[in-house]
C-alpha atoms as a PDB file:
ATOM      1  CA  UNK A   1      20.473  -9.316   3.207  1.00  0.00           C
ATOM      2  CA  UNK A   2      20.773 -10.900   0.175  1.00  0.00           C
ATOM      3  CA  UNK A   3      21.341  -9.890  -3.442  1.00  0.00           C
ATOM      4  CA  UNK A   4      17.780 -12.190  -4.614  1.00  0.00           C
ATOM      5  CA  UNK A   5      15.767 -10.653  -1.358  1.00  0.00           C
ATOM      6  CA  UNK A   6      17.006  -6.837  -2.028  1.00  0.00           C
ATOM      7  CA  UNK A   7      16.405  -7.011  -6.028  1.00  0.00           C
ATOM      8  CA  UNK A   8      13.325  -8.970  -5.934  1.00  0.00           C
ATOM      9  CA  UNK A   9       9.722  -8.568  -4.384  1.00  0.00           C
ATOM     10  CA  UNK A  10       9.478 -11.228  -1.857  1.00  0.00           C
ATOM     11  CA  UNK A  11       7.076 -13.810  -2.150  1.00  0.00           C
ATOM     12  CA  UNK A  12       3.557 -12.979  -1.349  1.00  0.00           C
ATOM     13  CA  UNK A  13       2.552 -16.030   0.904  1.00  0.00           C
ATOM     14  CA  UNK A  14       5.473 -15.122   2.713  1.00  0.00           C
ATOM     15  CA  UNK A  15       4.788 -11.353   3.478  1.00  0.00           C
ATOM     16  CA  UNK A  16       1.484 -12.359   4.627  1.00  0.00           C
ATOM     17  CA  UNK A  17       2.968 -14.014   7.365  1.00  0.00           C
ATOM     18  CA  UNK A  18       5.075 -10.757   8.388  1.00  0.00           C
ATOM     19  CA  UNK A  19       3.276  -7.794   7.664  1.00  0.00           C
ATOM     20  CA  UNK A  20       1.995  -5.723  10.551  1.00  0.00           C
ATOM     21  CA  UNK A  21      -0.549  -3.107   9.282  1.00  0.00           C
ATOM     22  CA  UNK A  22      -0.346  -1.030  12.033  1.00  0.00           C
ATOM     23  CA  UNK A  23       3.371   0.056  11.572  1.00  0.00           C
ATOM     24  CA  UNK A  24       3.465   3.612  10.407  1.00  0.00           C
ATOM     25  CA  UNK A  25       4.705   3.660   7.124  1.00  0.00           C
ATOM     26  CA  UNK A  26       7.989   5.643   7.523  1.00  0.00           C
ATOM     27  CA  UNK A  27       8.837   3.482  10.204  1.00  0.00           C
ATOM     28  CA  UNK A  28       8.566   0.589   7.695  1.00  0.00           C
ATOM     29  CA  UNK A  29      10.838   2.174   5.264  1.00  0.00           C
ATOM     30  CA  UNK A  30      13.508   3.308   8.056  1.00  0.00           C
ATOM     31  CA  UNK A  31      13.545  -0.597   8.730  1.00  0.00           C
ATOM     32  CA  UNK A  32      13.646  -1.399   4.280  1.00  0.00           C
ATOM     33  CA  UNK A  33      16.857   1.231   4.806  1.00  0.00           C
ATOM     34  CA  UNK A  34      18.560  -1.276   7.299  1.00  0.00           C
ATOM     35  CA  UNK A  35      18.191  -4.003   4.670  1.00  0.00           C
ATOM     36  CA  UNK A  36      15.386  -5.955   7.362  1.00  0.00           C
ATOM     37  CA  UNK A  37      13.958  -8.841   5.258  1.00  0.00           C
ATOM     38  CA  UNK A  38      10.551  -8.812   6.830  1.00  0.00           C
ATOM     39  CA  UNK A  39      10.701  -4.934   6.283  1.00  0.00           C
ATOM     40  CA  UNK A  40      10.851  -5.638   2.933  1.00  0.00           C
ATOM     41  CA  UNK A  41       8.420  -8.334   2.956  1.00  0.00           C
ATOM     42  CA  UNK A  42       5.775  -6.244   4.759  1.00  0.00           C
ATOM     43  CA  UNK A  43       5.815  -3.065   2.202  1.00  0.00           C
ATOM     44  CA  UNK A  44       5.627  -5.436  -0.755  1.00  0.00           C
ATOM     45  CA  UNK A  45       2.463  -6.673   0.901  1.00  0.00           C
ATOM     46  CA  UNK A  46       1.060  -3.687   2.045  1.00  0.00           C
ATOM     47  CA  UNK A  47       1.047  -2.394  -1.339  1.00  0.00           C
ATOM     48  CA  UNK A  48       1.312  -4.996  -4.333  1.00  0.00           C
ATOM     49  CA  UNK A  49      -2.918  -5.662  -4.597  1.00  0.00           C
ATOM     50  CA  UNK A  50      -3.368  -1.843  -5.367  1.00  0.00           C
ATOM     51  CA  UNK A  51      -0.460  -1.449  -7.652  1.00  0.00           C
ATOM     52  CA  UNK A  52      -1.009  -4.338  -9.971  1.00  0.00           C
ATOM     53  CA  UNK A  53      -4.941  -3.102  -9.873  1.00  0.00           C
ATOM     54  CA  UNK A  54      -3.211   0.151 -11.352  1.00  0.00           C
ATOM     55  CA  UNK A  55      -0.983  -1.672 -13.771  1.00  0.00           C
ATOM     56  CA  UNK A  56      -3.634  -3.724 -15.127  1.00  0.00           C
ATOM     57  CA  UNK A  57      -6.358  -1.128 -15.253  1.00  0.00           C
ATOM     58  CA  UNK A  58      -3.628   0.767 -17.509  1.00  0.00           C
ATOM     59  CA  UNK A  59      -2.141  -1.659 -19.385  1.00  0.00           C
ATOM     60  CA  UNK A  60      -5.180  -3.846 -20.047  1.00  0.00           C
ATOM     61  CA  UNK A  61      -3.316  -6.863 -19.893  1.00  0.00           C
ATOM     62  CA  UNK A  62      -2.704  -9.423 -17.225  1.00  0.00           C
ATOM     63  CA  UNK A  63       0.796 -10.663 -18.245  1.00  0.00           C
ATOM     64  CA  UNK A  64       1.680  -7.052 -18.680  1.00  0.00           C
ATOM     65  CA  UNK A  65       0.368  -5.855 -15.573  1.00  0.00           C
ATOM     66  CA  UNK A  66       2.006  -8.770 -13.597  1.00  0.00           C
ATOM     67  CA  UNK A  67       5.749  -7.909 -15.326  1.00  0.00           C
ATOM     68  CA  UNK A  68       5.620  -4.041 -14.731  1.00  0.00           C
ATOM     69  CA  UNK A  69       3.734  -4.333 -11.451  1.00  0.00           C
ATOM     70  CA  UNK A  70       7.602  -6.567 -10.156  1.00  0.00           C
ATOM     71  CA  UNK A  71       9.451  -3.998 -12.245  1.00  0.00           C
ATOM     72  CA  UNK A  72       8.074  -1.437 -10.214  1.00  0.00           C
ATOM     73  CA  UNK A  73       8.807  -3.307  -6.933  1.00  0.00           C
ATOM     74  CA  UNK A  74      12.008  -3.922  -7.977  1.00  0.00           C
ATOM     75  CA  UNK A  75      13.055  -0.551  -9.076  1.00  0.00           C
ATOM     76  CA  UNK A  76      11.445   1.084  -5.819  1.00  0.00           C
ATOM     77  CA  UNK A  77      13.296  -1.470  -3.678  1.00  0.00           C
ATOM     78  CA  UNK A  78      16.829  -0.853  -4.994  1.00  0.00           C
ATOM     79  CA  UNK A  79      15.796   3.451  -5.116  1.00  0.00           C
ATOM     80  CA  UNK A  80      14.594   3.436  -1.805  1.00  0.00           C
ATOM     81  CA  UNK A  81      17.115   6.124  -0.140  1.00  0.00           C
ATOM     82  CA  UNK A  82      16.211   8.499  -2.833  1.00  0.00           C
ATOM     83  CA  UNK A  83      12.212   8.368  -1.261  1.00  0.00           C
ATOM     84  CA  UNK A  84      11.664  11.679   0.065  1.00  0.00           C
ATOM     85  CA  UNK A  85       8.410  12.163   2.237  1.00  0.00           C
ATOM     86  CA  UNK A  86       8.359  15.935   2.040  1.00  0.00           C
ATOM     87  CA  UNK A  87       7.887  15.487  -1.480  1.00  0.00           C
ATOM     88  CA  UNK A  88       5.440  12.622  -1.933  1.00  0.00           C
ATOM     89  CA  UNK A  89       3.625   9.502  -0.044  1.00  0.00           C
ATOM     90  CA  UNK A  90       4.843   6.457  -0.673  1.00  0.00           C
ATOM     91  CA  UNK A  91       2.167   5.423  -2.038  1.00  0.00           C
ATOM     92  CA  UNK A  92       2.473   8.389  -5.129  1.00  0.00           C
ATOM     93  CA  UNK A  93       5.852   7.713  -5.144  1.00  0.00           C
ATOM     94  CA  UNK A  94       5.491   4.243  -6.187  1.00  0.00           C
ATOM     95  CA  UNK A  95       2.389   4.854  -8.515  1.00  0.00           C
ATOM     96  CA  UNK A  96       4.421   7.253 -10.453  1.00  0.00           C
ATOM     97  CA  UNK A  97       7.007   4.670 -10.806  1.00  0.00           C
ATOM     98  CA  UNK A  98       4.497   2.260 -11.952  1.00  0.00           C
ATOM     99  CA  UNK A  99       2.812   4.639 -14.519  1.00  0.00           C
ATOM    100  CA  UNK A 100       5.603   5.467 -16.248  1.00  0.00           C
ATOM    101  CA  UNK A 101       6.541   1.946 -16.500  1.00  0.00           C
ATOM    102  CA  UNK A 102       2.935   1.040 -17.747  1.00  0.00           C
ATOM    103  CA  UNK A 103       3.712   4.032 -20.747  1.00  0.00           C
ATOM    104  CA  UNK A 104       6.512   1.998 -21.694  1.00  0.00           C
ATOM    105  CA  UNK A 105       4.103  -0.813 -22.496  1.00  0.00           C
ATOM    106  CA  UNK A 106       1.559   0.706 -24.317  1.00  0.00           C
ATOM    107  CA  UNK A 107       3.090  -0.262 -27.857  1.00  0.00           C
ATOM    108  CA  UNK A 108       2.696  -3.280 -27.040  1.00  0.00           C
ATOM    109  CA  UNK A 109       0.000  -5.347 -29.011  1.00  0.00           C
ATOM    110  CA  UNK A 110      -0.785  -8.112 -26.558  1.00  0.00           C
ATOM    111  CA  UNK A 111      -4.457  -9.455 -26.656  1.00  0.00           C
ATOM    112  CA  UNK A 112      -6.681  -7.379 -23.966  1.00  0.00           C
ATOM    113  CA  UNK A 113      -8.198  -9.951 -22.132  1.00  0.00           C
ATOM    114  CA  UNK A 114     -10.179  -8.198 -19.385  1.00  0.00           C
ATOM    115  CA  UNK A 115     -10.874  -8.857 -16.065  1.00  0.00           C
ATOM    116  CA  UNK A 116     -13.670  -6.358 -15.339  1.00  0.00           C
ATOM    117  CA  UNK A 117     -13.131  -7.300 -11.196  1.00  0.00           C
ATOM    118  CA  UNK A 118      -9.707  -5.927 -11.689  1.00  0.00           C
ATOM    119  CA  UNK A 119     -10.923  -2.533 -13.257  1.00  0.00           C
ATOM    120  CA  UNK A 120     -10.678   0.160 -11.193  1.00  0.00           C
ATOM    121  CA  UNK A 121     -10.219  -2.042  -8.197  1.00  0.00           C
ATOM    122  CA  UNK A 122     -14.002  -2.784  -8.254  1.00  0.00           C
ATOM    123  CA  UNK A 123     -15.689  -5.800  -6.486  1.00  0.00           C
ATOM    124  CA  UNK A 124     -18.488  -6.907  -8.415  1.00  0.00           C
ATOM    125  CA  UNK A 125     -21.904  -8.662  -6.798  1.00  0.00           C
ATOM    126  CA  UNK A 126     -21.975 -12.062  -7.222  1.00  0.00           C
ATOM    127  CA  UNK A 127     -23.830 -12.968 -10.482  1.00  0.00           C
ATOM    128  CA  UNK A 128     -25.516 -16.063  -8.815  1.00  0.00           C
ATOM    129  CA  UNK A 129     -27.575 -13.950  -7.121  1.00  0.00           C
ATOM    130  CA  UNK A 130     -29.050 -12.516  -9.642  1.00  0.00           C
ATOM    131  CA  UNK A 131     -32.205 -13.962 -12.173  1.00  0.00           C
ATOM    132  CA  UNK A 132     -31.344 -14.717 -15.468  1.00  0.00           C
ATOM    133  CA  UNK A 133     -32.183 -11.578 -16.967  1.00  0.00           C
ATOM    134  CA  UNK A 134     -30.612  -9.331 -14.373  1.00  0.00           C
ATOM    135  CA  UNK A 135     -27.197 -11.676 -14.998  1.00  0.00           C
ATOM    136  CA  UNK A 136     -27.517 -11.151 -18.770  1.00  0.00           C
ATOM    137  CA  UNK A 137     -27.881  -7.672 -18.127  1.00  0.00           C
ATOM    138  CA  UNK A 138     -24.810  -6.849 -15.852  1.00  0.00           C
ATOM    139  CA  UNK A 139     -22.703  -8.941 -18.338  1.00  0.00           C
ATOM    140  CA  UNK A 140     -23.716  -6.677 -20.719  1.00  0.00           C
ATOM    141  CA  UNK A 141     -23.348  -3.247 -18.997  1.00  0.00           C
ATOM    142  CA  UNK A 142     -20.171  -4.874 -17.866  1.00  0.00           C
ATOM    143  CA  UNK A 143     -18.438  -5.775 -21.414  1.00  0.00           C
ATOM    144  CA  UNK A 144     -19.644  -1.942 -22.342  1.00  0.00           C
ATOM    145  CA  UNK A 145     -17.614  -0.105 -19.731  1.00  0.00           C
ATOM    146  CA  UNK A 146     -15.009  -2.786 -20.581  1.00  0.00           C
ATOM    147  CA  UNK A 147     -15.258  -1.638 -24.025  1.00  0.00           C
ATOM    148  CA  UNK A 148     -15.182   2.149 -23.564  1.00  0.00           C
ATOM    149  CA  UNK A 149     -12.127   2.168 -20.528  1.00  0.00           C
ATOM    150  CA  UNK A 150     -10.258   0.464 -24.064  1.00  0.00           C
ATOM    151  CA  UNK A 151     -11.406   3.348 -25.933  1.00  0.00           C
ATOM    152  CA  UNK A 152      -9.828   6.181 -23.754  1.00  0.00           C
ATOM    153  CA  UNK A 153      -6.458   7.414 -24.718  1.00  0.00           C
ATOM    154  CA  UNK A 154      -3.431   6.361 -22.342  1.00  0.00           C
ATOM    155  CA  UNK A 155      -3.976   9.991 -20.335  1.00  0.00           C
ATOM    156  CA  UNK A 156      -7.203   9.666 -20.102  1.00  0.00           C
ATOM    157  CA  UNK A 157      -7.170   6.205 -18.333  1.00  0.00           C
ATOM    158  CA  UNK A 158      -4.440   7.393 -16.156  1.00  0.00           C
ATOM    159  CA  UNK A 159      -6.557  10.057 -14.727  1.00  0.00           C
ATOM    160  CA  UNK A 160      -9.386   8.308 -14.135  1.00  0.00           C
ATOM    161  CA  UNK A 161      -8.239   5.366 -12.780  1.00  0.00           C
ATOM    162  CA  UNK A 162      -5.965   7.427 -10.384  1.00  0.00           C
ATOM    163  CA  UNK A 163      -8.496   8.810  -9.250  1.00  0.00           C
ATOM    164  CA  UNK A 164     -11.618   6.701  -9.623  1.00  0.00           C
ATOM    165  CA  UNK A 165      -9.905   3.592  -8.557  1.00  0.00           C
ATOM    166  CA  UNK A 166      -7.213   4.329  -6.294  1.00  0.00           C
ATOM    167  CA  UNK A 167      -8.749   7.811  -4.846  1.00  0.00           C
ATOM    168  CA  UNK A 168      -5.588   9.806  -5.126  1.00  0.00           C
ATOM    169  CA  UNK A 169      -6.353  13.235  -4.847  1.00  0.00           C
ATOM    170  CA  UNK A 170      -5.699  15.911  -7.687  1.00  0.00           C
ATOM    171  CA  UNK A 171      -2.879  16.915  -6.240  1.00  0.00           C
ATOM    172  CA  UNK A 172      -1.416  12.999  -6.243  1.00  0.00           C
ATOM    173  CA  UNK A 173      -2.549  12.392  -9.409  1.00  0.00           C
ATOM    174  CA  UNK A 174      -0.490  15.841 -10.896  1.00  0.00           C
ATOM    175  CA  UNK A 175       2.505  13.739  -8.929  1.00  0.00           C
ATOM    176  CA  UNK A 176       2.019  10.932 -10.653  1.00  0.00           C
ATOM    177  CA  UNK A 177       1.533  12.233 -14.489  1.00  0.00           C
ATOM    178  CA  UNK A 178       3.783  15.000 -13.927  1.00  0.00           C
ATOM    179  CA  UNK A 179       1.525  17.560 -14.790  1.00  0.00           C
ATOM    180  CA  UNK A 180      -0.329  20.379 -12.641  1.00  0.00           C
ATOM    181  CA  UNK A 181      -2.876  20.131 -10.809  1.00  0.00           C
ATOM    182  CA  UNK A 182      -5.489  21.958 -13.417  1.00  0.00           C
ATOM    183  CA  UNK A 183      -4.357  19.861 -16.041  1.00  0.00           C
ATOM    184  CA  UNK A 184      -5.036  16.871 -13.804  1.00  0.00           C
ATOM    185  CA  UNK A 185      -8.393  17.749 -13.043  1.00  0.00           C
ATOM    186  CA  UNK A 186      -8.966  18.580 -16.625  1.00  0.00           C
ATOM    187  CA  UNK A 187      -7.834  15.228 -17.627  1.00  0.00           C
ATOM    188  CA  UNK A 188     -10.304  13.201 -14.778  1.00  0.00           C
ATOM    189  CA  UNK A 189     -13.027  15.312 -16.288  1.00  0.00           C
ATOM    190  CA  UNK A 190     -12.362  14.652 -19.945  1.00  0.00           C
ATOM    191  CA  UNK A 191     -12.386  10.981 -19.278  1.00  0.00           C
ATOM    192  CA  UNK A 192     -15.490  11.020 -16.788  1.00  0.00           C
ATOM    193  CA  UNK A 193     -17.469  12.925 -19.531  1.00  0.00           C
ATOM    194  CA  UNK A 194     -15.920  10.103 -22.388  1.00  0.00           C
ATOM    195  CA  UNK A 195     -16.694   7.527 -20.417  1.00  0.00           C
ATOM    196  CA  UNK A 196     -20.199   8.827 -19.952  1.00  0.00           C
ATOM    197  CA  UNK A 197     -20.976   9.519 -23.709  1.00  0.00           C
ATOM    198  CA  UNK A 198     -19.151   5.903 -25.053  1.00  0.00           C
ATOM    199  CA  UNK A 199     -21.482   4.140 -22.513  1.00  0.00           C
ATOM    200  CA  UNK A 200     -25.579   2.663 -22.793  1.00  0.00           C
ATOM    201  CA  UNK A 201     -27.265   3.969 -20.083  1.00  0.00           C
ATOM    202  CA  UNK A 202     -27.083   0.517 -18.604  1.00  0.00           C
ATOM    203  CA  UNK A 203     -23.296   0.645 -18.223  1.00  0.00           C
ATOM    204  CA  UNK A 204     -23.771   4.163 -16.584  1.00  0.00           C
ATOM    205  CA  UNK A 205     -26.012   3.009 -14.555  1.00  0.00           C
ATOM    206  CA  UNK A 206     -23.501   0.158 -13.552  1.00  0.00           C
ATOM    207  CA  UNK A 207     -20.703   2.759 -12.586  1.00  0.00           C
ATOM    208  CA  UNK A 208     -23.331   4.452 -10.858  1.00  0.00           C
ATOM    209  CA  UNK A 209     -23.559   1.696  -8.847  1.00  0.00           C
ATOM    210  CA  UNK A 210     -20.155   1.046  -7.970  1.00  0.00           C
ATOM    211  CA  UNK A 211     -19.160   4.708  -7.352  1.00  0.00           C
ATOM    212  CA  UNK A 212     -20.705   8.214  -7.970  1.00  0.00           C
ATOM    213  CA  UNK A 213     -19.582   8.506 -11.115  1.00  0.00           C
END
């Protein structure tokens, strides 16, 4: 293996070409362990459209989101042999690498140019579709929850996109923040409720839409 392919997430375009979704996961990372390139190239695949969906639903910024979503990658890659299943999925595992990353970004005063698709992983109905009036209208509930997921505090937005976006259970999402599970819950319910009260009823009647929110 070499030093670029072990310290650096493999090209995308080239995963795609050797990732079999049907390979149990700890069979995956048994192969990562033997240094296998298309191992390698497979996990980064299986998992890199979720976590930069996390990253940039955190960090609010595409740049951002792109640099910690490889930091991530890269820092999971080279800790591998410290995973331990008992403990955590993989999938936590890597999500609590990525959060904490995000936190380190937060100070950060980049521009927040949004990309509501990329918001809690949410795929939005074509706007062709829909009359003028109906597209004027989604723009607008869409800029508002836009405008209040910018609003919540860092904790807040972890919690509910954990768990809104990514459906990690409670129990994950404790994982991930390093909190307990109470606290957690408490946290997804104080944003919910946030959420709820920043928003027109238009934009909760958008994230009705999407998700019982």
């Amino acid at each position: 293996m070499t030093v670029y392919n072990l310290y650096h997430p493999p090209n995308p375009s080239d995963a795609a070409m050797t990732l079999d979704t049907a390979e149990p996961i700890d069979a995956l990372i048994a192969r990562c362990l033997q240094r296998e390139q298309t191992a390698y190239a497979a996990l980064y695949e299986r998992y890199t459209q979720g976590l930069y969906r996390l990253c940039y639903s955190l960090v609010l910024n595409r740049q951002d989101a792109e640099d910690v979503a490889q930091e991530s990658f890269v820092y999971a890659f080279k800790n591998l042999h410290h995973f331990d299943a008992a403990k955590a999925s993989f999938k936590t595992w890597l999500y609590t690498i990525a959060v904490s990353r995000c936190r380190n970004t937060y100070r950060r005063k980049r521009p927040m140019l949004l990309d509501f698709s990329q918001l809690f992983g949410l795929e939005m109905r074509d706007t062709e579709t829909l009359n003028p009036e109906q597209a004027v209208s989604r723009r607008a509930a869409q800029d508002a929850v836009e405008a209040a997921l910018v609003q919540l505090s860092p904790t807040l937005r972890e919690a509910v996109v954990l768990r809104y976006g990514h459906a990690l259970t409670y129990r994950e999402i404790a994982e991930v923040m390093h909190c307990p599970q109470k606290t957690a819950e408490s946290r997804v319910r104080l944003a919910h409720d946030r959420l709820r009260s920043l928003l027109t009823p238009v934009g909760r009647g958008l994230l009705e839409e999407l998700f019982s929110f």
